[in-house]
C-alpha atoms as a PDB file:
ATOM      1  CA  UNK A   1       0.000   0.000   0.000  1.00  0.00           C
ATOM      2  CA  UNK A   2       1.182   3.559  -0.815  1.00  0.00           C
ATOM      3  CA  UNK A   3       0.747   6.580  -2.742  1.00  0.00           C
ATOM      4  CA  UNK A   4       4.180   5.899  -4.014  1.00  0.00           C
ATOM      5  CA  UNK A   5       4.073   2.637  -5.733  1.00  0.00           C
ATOM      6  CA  UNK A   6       4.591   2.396  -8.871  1.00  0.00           C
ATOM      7  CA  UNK A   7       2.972  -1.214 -10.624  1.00  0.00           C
ATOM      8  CA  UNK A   8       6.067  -3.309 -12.224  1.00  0.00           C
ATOM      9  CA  UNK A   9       3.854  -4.533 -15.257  1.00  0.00           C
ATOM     10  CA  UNK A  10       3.014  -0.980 -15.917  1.00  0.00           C
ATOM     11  CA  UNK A  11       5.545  -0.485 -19.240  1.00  0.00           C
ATOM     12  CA  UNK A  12       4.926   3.338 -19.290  1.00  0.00           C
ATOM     13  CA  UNK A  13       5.455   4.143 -15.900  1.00  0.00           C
ATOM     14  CA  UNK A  14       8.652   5.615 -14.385  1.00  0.00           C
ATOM     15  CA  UNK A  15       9.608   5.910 -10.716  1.00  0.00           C
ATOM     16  CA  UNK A  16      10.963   9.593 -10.091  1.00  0.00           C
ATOM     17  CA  UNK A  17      12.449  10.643  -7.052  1.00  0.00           C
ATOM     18  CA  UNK A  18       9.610  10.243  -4.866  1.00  0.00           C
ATOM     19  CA  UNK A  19       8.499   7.211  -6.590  1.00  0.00           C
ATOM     20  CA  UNK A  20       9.080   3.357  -6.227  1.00  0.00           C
ATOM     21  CA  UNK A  21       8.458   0.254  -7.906  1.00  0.00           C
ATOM     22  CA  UNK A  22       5.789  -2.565  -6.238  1.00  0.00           C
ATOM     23  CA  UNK A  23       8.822  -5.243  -5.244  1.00  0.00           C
ATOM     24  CA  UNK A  24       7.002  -6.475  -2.660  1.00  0.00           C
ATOM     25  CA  UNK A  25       3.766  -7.943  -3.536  1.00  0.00           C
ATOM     26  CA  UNK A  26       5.907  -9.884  -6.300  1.00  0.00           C
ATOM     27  CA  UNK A  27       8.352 -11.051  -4.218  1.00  0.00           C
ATOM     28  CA  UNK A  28       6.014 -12.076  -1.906  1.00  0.00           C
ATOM     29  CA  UNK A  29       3.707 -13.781  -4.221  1.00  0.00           C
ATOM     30  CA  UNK A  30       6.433 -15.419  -6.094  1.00  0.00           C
ATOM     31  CA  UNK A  31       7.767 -16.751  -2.609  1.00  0.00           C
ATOM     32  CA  UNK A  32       4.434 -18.924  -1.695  1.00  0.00           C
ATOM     33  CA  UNK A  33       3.690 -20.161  -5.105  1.00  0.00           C
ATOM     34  CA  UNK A  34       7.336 -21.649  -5.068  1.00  0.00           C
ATOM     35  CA  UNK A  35       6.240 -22.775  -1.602  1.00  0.00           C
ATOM     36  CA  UNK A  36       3.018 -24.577  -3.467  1.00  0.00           C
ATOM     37  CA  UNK A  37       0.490 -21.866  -1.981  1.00  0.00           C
ATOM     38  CA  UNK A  38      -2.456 -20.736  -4.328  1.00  0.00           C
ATOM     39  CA  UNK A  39      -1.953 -16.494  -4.256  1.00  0.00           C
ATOM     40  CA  UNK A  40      -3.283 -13.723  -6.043  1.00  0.00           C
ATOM     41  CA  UNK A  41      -1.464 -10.020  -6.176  1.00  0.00           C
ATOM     42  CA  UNK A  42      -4.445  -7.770  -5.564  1.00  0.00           C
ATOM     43  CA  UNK A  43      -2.492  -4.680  -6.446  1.00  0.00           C
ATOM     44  CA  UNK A  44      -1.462  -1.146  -5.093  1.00  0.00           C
ATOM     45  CA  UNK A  45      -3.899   0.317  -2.415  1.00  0.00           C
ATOM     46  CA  UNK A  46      -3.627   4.158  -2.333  1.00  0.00           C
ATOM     47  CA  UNK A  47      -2.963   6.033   0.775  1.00  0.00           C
ATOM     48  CA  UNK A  48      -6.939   6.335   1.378  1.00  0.00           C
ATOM     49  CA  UNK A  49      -8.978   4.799   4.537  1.00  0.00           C
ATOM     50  CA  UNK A  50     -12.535   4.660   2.068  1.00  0.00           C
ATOM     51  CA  UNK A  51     -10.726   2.160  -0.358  1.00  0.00           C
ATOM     52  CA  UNK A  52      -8.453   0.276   1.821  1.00  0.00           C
ATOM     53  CA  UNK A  53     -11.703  -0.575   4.104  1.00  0.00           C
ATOM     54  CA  UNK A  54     -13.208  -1.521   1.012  1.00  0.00           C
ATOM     55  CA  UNK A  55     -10.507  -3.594  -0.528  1.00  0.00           C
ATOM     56  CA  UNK A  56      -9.561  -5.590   2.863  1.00  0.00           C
ATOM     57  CA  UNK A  57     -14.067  -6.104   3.171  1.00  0.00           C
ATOM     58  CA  UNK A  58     -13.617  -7.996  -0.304  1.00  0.00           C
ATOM     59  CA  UNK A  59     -10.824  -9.336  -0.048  1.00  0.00           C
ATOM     60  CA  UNK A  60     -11.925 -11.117   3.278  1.00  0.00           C
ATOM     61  CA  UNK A  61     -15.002 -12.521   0.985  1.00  0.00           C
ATOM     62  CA  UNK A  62     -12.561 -14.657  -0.649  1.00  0.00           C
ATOM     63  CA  UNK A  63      -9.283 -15.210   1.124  1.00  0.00           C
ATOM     64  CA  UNK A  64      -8.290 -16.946   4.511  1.00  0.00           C
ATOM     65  CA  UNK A  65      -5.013 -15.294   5.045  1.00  0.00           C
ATOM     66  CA  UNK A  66      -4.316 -11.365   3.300  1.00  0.00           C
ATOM     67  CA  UNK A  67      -0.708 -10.281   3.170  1.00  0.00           C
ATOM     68  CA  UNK A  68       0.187  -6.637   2.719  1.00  0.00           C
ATOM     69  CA  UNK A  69       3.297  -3.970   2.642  1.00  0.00           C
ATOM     70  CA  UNK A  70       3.727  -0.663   3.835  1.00  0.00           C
ATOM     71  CA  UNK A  71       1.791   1.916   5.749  1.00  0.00           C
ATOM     72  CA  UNK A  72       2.317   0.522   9.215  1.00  0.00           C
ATOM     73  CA  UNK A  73       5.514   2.354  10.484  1.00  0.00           C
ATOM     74  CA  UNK A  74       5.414   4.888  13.228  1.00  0.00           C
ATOM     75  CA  UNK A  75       4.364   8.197  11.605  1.00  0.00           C
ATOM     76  CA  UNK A  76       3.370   6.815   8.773  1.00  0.00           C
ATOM     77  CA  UNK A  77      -0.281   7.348   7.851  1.00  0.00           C
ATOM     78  CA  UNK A  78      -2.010   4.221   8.830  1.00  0.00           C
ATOM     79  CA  UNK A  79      -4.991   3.906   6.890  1.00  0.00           C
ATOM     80  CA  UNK A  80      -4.414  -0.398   6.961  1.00  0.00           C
ATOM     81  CA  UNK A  81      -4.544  -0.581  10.779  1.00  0.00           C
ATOM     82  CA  UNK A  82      -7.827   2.101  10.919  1.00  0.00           C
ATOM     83  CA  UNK A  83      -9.508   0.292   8.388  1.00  0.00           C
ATOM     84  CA  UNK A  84      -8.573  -3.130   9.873  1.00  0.00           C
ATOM     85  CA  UNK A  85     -10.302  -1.592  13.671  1.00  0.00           C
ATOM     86  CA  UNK A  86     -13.594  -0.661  12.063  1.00  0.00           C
ATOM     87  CA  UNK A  87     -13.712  -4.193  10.679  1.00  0.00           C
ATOM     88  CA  UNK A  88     -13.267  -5.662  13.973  1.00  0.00           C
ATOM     89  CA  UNK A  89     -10.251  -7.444  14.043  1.00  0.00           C
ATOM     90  CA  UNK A  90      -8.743  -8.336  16.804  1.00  0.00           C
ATOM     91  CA  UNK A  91      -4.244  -7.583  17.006  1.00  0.00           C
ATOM     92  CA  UNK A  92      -2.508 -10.418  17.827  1.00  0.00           C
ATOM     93  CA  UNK A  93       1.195  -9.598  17.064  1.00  0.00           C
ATOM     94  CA  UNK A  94       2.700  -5.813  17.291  1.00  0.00           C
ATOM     95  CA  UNK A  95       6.297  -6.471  16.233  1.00  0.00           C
ATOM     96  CA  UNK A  96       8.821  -8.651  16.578  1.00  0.00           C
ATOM     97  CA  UNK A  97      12.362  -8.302  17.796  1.00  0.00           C
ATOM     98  CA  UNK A  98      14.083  -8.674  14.299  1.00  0.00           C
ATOM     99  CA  UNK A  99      16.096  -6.020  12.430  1.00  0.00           C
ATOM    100  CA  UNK A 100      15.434  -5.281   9.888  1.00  0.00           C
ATOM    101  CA  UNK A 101      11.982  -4.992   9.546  1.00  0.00           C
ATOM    102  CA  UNK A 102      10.752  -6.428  12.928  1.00  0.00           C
ATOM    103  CA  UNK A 103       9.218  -3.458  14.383  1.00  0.00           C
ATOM    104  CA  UNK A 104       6.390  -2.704  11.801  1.00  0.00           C
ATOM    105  CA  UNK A 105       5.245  -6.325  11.269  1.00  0.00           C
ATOM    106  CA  UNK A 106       1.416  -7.113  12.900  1.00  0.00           C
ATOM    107  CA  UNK A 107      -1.036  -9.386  12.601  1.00  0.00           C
ATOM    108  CA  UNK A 108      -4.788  -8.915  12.805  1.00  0.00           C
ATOM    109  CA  UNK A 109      -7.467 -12.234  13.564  1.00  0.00           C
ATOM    110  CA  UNK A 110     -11.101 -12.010  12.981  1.00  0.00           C
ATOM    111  CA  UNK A 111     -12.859 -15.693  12.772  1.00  0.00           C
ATOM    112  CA  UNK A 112     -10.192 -17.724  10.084  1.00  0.00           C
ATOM    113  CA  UNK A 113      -9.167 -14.358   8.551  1.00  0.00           C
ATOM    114  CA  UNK A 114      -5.492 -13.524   9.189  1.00  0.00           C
ATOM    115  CA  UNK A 115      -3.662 -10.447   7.869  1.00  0.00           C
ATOM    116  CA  UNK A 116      -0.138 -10.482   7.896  1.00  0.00           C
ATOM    117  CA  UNK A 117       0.821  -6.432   8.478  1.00  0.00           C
ATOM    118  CA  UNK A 118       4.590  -6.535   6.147  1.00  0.00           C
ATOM    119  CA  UNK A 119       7.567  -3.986   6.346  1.00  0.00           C
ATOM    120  CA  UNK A 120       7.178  -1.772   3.370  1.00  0.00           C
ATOM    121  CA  UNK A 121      11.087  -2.098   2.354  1.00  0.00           C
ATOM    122  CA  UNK A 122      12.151  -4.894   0.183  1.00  0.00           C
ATOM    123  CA  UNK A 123      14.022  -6.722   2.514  1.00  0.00           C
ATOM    124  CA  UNK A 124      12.111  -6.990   5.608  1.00  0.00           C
ATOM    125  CA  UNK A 125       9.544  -7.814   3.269  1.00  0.00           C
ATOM    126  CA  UNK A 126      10.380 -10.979   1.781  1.00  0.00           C
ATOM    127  CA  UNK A 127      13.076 -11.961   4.628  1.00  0.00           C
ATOM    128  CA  UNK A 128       9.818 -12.141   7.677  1.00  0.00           C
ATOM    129  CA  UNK A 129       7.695 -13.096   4.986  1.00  0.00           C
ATOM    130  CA  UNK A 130       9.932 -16.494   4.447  1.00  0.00           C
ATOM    131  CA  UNK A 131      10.804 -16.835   8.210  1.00  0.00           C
ATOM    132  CA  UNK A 132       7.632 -15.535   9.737  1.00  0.00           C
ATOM    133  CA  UNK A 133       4.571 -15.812   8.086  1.00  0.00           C
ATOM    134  CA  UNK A 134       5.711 -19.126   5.585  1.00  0.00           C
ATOM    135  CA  UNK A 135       6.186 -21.286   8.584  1.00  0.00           C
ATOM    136  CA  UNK A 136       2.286 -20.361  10.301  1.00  0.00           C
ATOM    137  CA  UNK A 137       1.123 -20.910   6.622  1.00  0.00           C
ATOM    138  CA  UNK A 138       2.378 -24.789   6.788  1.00  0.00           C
ATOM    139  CA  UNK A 139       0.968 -25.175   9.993  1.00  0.00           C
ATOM    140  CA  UNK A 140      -2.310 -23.784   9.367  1.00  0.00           C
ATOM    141  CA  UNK A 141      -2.377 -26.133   5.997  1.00  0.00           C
ATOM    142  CA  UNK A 142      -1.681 -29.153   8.258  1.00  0.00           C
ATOM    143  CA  UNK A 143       2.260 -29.592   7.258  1.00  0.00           C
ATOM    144  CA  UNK A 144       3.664 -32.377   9.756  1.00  0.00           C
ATOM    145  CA  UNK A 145       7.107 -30.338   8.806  1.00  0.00           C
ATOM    146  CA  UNK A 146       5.947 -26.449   8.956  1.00  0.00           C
ATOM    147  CA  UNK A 147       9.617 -25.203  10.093  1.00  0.00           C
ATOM    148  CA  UNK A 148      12.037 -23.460   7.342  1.00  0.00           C
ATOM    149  CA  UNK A 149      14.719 -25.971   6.666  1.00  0.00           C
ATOM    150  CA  UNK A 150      18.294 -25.716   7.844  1.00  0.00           C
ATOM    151  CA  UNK A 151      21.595 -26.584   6.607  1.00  0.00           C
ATOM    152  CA  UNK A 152      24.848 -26.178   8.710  1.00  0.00           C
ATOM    153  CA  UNK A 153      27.436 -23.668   7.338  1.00  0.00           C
ATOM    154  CA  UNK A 154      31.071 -22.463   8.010  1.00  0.00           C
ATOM    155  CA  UNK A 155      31.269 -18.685   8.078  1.00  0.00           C
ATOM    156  CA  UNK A 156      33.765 -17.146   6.134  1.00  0.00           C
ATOM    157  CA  UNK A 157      33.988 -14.080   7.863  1.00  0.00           C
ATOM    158  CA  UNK A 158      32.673 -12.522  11.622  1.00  0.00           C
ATOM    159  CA  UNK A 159      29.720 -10.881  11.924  1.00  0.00           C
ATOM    160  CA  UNK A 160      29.301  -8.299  15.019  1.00  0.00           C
ATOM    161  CA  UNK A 161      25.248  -8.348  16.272  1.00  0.00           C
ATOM    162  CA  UNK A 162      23.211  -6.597  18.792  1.00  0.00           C
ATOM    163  CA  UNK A 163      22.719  -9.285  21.724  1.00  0.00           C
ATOM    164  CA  UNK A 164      19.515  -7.721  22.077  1.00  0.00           C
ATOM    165  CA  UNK A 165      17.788  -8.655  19.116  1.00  0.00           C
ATOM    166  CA  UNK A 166      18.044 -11.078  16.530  1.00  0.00           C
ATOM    167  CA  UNK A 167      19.111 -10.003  12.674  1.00  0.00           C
ATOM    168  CA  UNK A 168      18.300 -11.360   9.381  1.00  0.00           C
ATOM    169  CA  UNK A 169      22.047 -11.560   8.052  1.00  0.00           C
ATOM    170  CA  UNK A 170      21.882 -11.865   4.594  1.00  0.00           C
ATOM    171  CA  UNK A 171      23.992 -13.986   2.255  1.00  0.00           C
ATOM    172  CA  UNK A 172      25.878 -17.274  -0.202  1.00  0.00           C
ATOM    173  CA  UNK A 173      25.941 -20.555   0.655  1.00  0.00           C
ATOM    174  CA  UNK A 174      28.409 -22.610  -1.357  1.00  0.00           C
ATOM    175  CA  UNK A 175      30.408 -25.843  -0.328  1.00  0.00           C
ATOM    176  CA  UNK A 176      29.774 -25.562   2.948  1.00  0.00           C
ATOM    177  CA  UNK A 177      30.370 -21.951   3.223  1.00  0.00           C
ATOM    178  CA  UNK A 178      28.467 -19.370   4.403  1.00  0.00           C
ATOM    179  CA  UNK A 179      29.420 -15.523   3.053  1.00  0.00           C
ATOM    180  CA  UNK A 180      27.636 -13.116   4.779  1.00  0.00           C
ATOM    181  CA  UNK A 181      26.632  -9.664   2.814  1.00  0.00           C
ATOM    182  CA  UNK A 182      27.964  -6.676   5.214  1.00  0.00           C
ATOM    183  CA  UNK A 183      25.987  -5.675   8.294  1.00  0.00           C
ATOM    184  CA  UNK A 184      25.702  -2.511   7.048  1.00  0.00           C
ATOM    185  CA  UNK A 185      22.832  -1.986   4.491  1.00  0.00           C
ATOM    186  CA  UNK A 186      19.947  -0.655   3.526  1.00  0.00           C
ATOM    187  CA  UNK A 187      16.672  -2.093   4.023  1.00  0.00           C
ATOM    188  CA  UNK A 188      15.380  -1.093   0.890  1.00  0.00           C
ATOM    189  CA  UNK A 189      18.596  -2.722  -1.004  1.00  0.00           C
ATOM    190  CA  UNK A 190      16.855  -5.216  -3.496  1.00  0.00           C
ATOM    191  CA  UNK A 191      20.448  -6.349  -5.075  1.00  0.00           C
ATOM    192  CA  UNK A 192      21.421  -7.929  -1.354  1.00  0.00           C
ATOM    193  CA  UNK A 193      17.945 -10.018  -1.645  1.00  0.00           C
ATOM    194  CA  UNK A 194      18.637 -11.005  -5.409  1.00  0.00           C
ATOM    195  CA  UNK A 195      22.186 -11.568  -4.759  1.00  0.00           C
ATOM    196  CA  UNK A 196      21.379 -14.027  -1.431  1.00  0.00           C
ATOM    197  CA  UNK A 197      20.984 -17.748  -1.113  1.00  0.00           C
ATOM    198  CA  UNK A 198      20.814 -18.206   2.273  1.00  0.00           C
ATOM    199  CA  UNK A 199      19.750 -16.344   5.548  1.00  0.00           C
ATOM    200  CA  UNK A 200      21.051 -16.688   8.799  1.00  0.00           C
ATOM    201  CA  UNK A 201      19.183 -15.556  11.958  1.00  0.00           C
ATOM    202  CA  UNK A 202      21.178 -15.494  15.552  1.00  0.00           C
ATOM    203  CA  UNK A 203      19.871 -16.571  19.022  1.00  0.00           C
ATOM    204  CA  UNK A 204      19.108 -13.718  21.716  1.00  0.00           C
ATOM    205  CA  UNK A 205      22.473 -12.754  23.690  1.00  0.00           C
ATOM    206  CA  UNK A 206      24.928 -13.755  20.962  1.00  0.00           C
ATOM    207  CA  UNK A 207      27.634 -10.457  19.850  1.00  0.00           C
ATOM    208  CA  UNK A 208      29.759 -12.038  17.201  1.00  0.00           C
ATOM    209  CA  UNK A 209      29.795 -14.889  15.133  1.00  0.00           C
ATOM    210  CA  UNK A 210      33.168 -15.680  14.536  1.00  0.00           C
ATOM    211  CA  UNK A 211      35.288 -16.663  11.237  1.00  0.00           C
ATOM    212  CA  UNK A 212      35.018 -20.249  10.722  1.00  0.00           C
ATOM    213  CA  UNK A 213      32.102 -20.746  13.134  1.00  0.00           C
ATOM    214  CA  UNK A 214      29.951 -23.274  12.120  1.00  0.00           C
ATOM    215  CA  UNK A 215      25.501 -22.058  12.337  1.00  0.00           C
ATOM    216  CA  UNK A 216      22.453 -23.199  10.884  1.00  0.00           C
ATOM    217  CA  UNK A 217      21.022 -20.827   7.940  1.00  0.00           C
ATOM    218  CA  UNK A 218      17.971 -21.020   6.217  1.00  0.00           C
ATOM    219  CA  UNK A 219      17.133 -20.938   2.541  1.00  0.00           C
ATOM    220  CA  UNK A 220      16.266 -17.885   1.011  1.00  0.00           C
ATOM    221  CA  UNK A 221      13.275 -19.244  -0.940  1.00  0.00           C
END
């Protein structure tokens, strides 16, 4: 959702400065079909509370779960969460401990209906979209085996984290290896998503992974 979306099928349109392209609702959607979920991209909803209420009260008439980006930071205009109160929905999640993107990401309940509330940057995006919401989706289809799977990996260089919180380091996989993309980035930084196999997420209380320490990472699709 956004005012400043611009639709990546649209041929004749061209992001300016205050512009950007709709990333997320492909990535997203790409993401669960590989995953062997049925989806359909619904498109851009404009910063407006009369046609996000109505798009979330039809949407509800034929979905189970509705995923959407954007418009739920703090000073951000929140038409999504307005529109999702009048409906009744109930708020089961505000945020998650997870940088980046963590903050931001809700999740609304009313009868079967979920909506998942998405970072609006790439990154966060698609990263809590494959270790968040993928995982409750397998469950909620009856998976026996809903978790993300894991392979074991040798870093090839340290990482320095925030004991405080987890992060969503970014990153290749090859021959055992695991080469994380500098901690430094920008959420918004589509090339480190494209450019990723692999994700690794560390446990609460841990300030460095070390060169040559062996962790579990997860797939990045």
């Amino acid at each position: 959702s956004g005012n400043e979306l611009i639709n990546l099928e649209d041929k004749n349109a061209k992001a300016d400065e205050f512009a950007v392209y709709d990333a997320n609702s492909f990535g997203i959607s790409a993401l669960l079909s590989q995953n062997g979920f049925e989806c359909e991209n619904l498109g851009i909803i404009k910063d407006d509370f009369d046609l996000t209420l109505k798009t979330l009260e039809n949407a509800m008439k034929d979905y189970d779960i509705i995923i959407t980006s954007g418009g739920a930071s703090v000073g951000e205009a929140d038409f999504l969460q307005r529109a999702l109160n009048k409906l009744k929905f109930m708020q089961i999640l505000n945020g998650i401990s997870v940088k980046p993107g963590g903050k931001p990401t809700k999740c609304f309940k009313l009868g079967k209906t979920l909506v998942f509330v998405m970072p609006g940057n790439p990154l966060p995006a698609y990263g809590l979209s494959l270790l968040f919401v993928l995982p409750i989706l397998r469950y909620l289809s009856g998976a026996l085996k809903f978790e993300n799977q894991k392979v074991l990996a040798k870093f090839t260089a340290s990482v320095k984290l925030n004991p405080k919180r987890q992060d969503m380091i970014f990153g290749k996989y090859k021959n055992g290896e695991f080469t994380p993309y500098p901690s430094k980035f920008s959420s918004y930084m589509i090339s480190i998503l494209s450019n990723s196999t692999h994700i690794f997420v560390n446990e609460l209380g841990v300030s460095e992974i070390a060169k040559g320490e062996f962790c579990e990472i997860f797939g990045a699709y």
